[in-house]
C-alpha atoms as a PDB file:
ATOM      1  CA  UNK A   1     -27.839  -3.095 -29.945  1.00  0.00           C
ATOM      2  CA  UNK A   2     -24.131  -3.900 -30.586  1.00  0.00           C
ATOM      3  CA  UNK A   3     -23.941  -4.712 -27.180  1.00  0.00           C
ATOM      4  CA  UNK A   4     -26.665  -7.914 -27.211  1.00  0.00           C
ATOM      5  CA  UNK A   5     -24.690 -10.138 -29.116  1.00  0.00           C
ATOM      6  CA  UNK A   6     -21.101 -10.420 -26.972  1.00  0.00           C
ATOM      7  CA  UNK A   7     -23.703 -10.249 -23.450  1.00  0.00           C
ATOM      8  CA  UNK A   8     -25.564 -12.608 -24.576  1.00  0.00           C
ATOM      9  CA  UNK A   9     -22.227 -14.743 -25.279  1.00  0.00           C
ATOM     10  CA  UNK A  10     -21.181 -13.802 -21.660  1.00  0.00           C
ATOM     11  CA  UNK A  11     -24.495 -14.908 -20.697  1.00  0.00           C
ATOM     12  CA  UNK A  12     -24.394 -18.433 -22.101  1.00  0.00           C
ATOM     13  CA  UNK A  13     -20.595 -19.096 -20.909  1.00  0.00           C
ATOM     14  CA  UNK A  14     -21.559 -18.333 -17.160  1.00  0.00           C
ATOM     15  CA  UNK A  15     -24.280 -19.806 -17.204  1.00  0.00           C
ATOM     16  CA  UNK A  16     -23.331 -23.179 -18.435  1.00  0.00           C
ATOM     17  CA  UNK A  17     -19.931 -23.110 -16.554  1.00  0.00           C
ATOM     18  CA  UNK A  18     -22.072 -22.221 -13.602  1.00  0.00           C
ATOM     19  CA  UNK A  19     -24.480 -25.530 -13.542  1.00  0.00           C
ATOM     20  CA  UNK A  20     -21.483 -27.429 -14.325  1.00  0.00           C
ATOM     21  CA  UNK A  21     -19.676 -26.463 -11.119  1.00  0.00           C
ATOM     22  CA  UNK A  22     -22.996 -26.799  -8.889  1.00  0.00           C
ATOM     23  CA  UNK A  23     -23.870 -30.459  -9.914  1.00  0.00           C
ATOM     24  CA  UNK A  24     -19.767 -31.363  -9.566  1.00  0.00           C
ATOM     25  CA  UNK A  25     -19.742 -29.397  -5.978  1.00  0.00           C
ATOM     26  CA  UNK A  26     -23.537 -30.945  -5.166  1.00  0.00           C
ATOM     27  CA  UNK A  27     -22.600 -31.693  -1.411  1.00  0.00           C
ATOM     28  CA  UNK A  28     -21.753 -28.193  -0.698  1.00  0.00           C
ATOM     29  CA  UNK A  29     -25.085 -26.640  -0.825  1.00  0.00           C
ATOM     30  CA  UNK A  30     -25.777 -28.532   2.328  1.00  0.00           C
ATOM     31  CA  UNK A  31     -24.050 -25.623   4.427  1.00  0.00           C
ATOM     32  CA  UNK A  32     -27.059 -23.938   3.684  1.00  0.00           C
ATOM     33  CA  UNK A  33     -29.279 -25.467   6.289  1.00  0.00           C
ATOM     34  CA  UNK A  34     -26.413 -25.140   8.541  1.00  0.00           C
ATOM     35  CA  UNK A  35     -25.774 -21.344   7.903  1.00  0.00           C
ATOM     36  CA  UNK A  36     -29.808 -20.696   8.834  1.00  0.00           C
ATOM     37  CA  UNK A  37     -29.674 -22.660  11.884  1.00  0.00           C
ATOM     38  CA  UNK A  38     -26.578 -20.709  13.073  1.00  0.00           C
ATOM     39  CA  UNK A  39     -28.324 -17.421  12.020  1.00  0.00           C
ATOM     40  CA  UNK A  40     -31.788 -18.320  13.549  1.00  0.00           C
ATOM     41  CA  UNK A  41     -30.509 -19.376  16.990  1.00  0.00           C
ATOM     42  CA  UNK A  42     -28.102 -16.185  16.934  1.00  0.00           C
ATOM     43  CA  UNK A  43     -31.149 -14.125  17.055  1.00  0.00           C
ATOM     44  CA  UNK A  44     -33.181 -15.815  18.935  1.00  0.00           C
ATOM     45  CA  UNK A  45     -30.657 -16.335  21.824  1.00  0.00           C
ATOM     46  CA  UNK A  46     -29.885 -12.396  20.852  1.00  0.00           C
ATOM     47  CA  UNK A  47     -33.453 -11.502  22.531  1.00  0.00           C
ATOM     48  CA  UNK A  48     -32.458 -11.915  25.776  1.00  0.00           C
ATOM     49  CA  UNK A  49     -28.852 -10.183  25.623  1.00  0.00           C
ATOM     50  CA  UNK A  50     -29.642  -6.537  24.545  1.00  0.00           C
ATOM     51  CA  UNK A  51     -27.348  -4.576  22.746  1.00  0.00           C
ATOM     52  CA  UNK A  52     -24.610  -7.260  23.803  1.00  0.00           C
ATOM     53  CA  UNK A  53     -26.660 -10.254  21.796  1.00  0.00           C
ATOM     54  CA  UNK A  54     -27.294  -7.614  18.422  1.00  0.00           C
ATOM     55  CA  UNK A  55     -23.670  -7.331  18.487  1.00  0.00           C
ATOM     56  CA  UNK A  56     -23.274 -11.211  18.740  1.00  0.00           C
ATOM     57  CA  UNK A  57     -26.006 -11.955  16.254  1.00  0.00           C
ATOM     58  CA  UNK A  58     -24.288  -9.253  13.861  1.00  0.00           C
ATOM     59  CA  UNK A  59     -21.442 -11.553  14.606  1.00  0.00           C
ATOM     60  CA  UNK A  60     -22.943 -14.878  13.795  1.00  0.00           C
ATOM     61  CA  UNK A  61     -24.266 -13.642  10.370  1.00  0.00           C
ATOM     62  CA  UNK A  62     -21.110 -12.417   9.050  1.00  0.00           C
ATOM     63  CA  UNK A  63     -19.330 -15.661  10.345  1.00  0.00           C
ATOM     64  CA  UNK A  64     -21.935 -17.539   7.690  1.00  0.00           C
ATOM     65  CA  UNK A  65     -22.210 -14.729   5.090  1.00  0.00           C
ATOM     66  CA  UNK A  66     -18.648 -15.151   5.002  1.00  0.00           C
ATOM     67  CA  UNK A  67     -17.816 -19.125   4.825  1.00  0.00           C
ATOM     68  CA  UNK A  68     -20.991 -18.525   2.197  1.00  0.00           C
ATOM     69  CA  UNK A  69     -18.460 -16.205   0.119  1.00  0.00           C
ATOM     70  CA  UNK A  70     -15.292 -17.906   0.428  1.00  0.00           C
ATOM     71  CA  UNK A  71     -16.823 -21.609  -0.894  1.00  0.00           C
ATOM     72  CA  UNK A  72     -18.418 -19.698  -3.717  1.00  0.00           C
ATOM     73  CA  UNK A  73     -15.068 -18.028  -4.222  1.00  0.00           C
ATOM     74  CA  UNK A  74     -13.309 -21.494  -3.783  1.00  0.00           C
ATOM     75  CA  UNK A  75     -15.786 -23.079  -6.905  1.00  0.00           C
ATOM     76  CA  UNK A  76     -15.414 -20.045  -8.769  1.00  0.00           C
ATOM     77  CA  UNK A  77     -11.152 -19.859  -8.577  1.00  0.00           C
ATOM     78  CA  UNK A  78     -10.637 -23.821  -8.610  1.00  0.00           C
ATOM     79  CA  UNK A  79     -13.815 -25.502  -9.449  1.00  0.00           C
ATOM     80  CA  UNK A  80     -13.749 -27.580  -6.540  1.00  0.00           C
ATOM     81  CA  UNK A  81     -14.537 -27.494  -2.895  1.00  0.00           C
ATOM     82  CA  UNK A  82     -12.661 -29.916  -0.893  1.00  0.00           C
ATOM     83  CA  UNK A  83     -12.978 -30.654   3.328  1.00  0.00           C
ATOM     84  CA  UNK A  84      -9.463 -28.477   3.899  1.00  0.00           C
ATOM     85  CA  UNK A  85     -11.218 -25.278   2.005  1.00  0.00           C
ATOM     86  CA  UNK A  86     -14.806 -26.204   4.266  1.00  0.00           C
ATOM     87  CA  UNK A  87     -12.150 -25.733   7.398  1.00  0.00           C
ATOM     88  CA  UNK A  88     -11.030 -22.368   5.608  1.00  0.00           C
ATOM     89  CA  UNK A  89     -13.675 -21.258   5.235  1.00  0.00           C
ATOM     90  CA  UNK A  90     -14.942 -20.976   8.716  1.00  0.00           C
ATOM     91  CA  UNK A  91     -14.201 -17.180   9.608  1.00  0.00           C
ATOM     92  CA  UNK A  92     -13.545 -16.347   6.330  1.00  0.00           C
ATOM     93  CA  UNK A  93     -14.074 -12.127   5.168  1.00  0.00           C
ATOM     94  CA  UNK A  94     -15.687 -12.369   8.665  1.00  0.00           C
ATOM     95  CA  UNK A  95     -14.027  -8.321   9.141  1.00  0.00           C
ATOM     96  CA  UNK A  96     -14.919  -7.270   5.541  1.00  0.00           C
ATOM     97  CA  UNK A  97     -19.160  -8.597   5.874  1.00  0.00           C
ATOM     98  CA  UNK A  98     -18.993  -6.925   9.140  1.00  0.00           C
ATOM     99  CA  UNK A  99     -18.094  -3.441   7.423  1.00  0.00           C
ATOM    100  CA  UNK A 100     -20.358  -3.384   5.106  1.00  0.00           C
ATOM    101  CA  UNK A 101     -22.856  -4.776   8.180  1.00  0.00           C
ATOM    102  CA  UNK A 102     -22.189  -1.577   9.972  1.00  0.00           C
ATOM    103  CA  UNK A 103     -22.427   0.862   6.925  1.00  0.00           C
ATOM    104  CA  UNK A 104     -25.770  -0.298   6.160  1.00  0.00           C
ATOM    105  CA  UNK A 105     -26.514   0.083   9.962  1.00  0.00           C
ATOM    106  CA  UNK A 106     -25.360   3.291  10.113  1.00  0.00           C
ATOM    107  CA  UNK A 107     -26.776   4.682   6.610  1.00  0.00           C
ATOM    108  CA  UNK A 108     -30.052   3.356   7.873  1.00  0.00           C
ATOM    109  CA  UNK A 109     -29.652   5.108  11.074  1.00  0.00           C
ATOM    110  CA  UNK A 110     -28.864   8.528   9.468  1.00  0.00           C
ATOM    111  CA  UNK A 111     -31.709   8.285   7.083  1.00  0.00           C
ATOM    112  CA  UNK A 112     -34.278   7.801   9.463  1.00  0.00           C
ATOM    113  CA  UNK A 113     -33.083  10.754  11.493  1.00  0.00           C
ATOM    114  CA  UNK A 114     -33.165  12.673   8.168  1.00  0.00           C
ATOM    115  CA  UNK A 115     -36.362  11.631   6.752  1.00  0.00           C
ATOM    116  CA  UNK A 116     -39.756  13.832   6.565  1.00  0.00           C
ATOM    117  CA  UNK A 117     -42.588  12.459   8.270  1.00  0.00           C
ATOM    118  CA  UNK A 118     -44.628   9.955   6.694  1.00  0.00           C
ATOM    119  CA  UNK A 119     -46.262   9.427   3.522  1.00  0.00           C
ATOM    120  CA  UNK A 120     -43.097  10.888   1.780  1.00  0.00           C
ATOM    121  CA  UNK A 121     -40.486   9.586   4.238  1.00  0.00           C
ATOM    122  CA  UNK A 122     -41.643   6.246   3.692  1.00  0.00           C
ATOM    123  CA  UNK A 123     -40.933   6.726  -0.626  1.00  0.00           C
ATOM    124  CA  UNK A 124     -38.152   8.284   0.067  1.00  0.00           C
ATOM    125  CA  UNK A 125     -36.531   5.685   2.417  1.00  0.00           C
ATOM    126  CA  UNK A 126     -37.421   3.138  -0.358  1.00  0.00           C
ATOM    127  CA  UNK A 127     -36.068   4.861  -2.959  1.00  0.00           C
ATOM    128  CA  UNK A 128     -32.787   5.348  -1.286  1.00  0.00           C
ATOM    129  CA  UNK A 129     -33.015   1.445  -0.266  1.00  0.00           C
ATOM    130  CA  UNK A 130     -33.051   0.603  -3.922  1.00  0.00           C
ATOM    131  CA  UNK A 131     -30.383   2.751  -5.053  1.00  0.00           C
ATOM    132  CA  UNK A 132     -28.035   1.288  -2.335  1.00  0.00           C
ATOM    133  CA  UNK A 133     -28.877  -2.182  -4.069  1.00  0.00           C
ATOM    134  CA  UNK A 134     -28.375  -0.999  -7.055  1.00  0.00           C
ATOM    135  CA  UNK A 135     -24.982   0.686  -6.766  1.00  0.00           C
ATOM    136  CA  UNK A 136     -23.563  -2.048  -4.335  1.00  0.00           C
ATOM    137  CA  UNK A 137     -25.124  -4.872  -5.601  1.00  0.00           C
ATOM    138  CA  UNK A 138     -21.431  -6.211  -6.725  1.00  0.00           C
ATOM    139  CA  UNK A 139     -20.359  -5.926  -3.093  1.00  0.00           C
ATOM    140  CA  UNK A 140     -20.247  -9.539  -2.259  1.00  0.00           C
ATOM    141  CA  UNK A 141     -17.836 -10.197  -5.204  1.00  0.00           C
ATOM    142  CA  UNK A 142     -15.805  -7.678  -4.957  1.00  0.00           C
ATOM    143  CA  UNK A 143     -15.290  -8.828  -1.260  1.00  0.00           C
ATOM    144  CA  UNK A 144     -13.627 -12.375  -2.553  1.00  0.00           C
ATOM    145  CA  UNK A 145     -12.373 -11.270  -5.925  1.00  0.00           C
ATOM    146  CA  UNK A 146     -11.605  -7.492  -5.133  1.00  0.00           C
ATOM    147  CA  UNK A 147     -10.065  -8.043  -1.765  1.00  0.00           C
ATOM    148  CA  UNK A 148     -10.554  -3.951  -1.348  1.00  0.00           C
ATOM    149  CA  UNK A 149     -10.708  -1.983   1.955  1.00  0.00           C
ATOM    150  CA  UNK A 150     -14.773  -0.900   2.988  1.00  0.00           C
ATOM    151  CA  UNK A 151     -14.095   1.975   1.507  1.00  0.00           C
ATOM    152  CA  UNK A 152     -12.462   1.309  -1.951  1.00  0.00           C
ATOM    153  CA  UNK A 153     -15.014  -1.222  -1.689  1.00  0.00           C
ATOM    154  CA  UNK A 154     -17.926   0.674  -2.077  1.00  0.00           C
ATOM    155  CA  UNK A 155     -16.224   3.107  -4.472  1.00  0.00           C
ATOM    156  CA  UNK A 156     -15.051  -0.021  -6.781  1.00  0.00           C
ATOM    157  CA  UNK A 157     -19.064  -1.297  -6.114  1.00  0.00           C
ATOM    158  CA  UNK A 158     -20.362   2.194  -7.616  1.00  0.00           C
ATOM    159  CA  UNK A 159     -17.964   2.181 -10.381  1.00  0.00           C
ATOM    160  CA  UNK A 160     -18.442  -1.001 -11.722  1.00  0.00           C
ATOM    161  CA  UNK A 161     -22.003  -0.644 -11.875  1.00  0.00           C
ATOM    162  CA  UNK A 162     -21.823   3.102 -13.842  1.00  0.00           C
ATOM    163  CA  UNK A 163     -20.058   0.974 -16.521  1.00  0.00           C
ATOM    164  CA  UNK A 164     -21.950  -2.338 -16.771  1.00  0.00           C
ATOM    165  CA  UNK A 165     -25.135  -1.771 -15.330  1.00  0.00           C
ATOM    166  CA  UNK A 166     -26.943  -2.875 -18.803  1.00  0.00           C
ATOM    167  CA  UNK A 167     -25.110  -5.956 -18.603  1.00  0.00           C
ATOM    168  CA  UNK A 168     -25.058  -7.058 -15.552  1.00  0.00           C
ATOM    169  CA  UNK A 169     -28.408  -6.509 -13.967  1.00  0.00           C
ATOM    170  CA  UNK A 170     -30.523  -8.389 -17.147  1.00  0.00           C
ATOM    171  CA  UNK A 171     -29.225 -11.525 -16.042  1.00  0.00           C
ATOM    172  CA  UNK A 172     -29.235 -10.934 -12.325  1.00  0.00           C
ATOM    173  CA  UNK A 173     -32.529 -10.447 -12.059  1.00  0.00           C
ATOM    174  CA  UNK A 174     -33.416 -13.487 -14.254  1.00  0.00           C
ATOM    175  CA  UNK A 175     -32.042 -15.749 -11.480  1.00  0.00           C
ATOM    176  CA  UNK A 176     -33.512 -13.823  -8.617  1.00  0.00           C
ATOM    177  CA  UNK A 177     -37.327 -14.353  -9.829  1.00  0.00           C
ATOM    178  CA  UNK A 178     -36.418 -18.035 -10.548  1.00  0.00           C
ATOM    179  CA  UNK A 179     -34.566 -18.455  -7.185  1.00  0.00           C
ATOM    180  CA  UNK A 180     -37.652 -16.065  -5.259  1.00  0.00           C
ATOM    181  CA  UNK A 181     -40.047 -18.598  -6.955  1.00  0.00           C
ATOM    182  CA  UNK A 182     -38.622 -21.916  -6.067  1.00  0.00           C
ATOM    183  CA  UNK A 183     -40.222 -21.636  -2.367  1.00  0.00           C
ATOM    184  CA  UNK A 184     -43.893 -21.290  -3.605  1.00  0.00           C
ATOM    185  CA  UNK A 185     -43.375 -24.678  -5.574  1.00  0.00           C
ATOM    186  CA  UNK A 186     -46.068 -27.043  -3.828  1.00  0.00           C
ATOM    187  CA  UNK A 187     -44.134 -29.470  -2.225  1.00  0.00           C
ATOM    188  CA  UNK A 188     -46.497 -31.740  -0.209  1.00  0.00           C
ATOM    189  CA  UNK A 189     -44.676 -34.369   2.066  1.00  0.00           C
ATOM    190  CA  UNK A 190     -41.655 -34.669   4.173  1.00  0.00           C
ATOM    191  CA  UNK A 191     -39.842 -35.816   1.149  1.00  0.00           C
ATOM    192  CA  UNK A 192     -41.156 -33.278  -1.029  1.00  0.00           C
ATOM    193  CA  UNK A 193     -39.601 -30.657   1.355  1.00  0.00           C
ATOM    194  CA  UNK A 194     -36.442 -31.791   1.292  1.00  0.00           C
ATOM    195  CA  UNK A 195     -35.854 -31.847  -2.220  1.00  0.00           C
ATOM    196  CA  UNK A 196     -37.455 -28.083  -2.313  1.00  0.00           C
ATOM    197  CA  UNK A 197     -34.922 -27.202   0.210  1.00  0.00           C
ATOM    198  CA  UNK A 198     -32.209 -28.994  -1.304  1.00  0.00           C
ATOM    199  CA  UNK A 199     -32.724 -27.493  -4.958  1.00  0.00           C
ATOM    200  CA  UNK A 200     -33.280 -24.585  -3.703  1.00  0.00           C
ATOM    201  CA  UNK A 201     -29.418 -24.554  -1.609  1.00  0.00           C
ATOM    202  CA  UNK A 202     -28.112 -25.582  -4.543  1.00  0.00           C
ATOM    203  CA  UNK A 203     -29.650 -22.670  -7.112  1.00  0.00           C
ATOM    204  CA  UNK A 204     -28.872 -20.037  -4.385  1.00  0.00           C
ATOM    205  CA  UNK A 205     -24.858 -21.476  -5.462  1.00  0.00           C
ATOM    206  CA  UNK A 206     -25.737 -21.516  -8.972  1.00  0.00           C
ATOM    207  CA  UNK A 207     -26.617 -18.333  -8.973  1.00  0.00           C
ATOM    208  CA  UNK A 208     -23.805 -17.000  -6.917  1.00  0.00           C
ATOM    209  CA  UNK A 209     -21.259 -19.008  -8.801  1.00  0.00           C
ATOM    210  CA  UNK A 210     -23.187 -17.326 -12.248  1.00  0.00           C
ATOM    211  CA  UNK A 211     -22.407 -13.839 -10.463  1.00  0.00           C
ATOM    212  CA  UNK A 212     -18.819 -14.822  -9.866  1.00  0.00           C
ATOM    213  CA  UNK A 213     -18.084 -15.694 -13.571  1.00  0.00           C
ATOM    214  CA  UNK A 214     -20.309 -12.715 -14.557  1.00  0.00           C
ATOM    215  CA  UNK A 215     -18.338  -9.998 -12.682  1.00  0.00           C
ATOM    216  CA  UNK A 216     -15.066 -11.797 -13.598  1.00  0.00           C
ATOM    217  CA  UNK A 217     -15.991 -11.480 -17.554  1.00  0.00           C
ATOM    218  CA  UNK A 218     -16.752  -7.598 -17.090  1.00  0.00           C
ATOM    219  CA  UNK A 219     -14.655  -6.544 -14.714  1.00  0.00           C
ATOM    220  CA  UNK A 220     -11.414  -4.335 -16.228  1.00  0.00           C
ATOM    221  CA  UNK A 221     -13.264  -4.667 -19.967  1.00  0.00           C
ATOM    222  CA  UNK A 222     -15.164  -2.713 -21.774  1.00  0.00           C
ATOM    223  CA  UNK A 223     -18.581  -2.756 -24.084  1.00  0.00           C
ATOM    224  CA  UNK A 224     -16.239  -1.725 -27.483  1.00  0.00           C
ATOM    225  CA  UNK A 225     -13.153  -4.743 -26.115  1.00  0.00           C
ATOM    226  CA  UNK A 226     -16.602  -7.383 -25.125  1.00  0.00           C
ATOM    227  CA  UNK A 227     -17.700  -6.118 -28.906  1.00  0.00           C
ATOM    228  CA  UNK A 228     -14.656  -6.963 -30.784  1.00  0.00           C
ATOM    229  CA  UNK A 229     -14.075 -10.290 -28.611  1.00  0.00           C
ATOM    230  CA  UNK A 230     -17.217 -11.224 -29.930  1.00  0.00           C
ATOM    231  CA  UNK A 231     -16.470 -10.080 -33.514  1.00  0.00           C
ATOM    232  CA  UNK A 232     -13.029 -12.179 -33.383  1.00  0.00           C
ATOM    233  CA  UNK A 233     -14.940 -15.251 -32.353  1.00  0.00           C
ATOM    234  CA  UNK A 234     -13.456 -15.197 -28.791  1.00  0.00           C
END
């Protein structure tokens, strides 16, 4: 259990840094809105194009996931957003999103063509869903801190979980049952909505920002380094 003590350290400093950034950077959270109403009329305008409007909404979806990525990157490097990084944002890891876009495309494709009929295909294609969200779950990081080609990407993904998994997941998947419960709140009223909508925009940044600060702490460290930073009071 030597390792509890220095996570849970980790833990508190992300966390806390985290909330601090979100409620200083409270307008940006309203790209949110913005990002699903690009994304929404993408694919519905995509219905009536073919292959030529899945390319486009593929497109449109890595234009927000993007921007998304490089303003939590922006909070995460300088604490701040500002207008000028909003403008910089726009087309932002566009080509890197898009990569990863087409592996999952194309490891989807390949599975279903290898697949045995149904009721084992469908536990294996789930099982081999949750082991690609497992082992690239860092992915969106390591797009804004790692700055890797798609394939050292994915490598660097698989490696970095083989080495923190037990730290980084706990956490994680705190913050994803908090943020996957925020929608069933009863909100009853125009009013009511908004602020469920707003909170939730601004918890899907805290949490982002948390990861950020997270994968910075144990990225290029290890569980005996964390250990004796935490022994030396650091």
């Amino acid at each position: 259990m030597d390792w509890l003590g220095p996570t849970w350290a980790i833990y508190r400093r992300c966390v806390t840094r985290a909330a601090r950034l979100a409620a200083r950077n409270w307008a940006v959270p309203a790209t949110i809105p913005l990002y699903f109403a690009v994304m929404l009329a993408s694919a519905y305008g995509a219905r009536y194009l073919g292959m030529v409007g899945g390319f486009l909404t593929a497109l449109a979806w890595a234009f927000c996931a993007g921007s998304f990525l490089f303003l939590v990157e922006t909070i995460v490097r300088t604490n701040r957003v500002t207008w000028t990084d909003f403008r910089n944002s726009l087309g932002a890891y566009i080509g890197e999103v898009l990569g990863v876009m087409f592996t999952l495309w194309v490891f989807e494709l390949v599975l279903s063509r290898l697949v045995p009929p149904a009721p084992n295909g469908a536990l294996l294609v789930l099982m081999a869903k949750l082991l690609l969200m497992v082992f690239f779950n860092p992915v969106p990081e390591l797009i804004y801190l790692g700055h890797h080609s798609l394939l050292e990407l994915l490598s660097a993904s698989y490696a970095f979980i083989v080495e923190n998994w037990l730290e980084w997941f706990p956490l994680n998947l705190i913050l994803f049952v908090l943020f996957a419960l925020l929608p069933a709140l009863p909100a009853r009223g125009l009013v009511a909505q908004a602020i469920e909508v707003a909170s939730t925009a601004l918890f899907l940044y805290f949490f982002m920002i948390v990861r950020g600060f997270l994968f910075l702490e144990l990225q290029g460290t290890t569980r005996r380094s964390r250990s004796f930073r935490y022994r030396a009071g650091n």
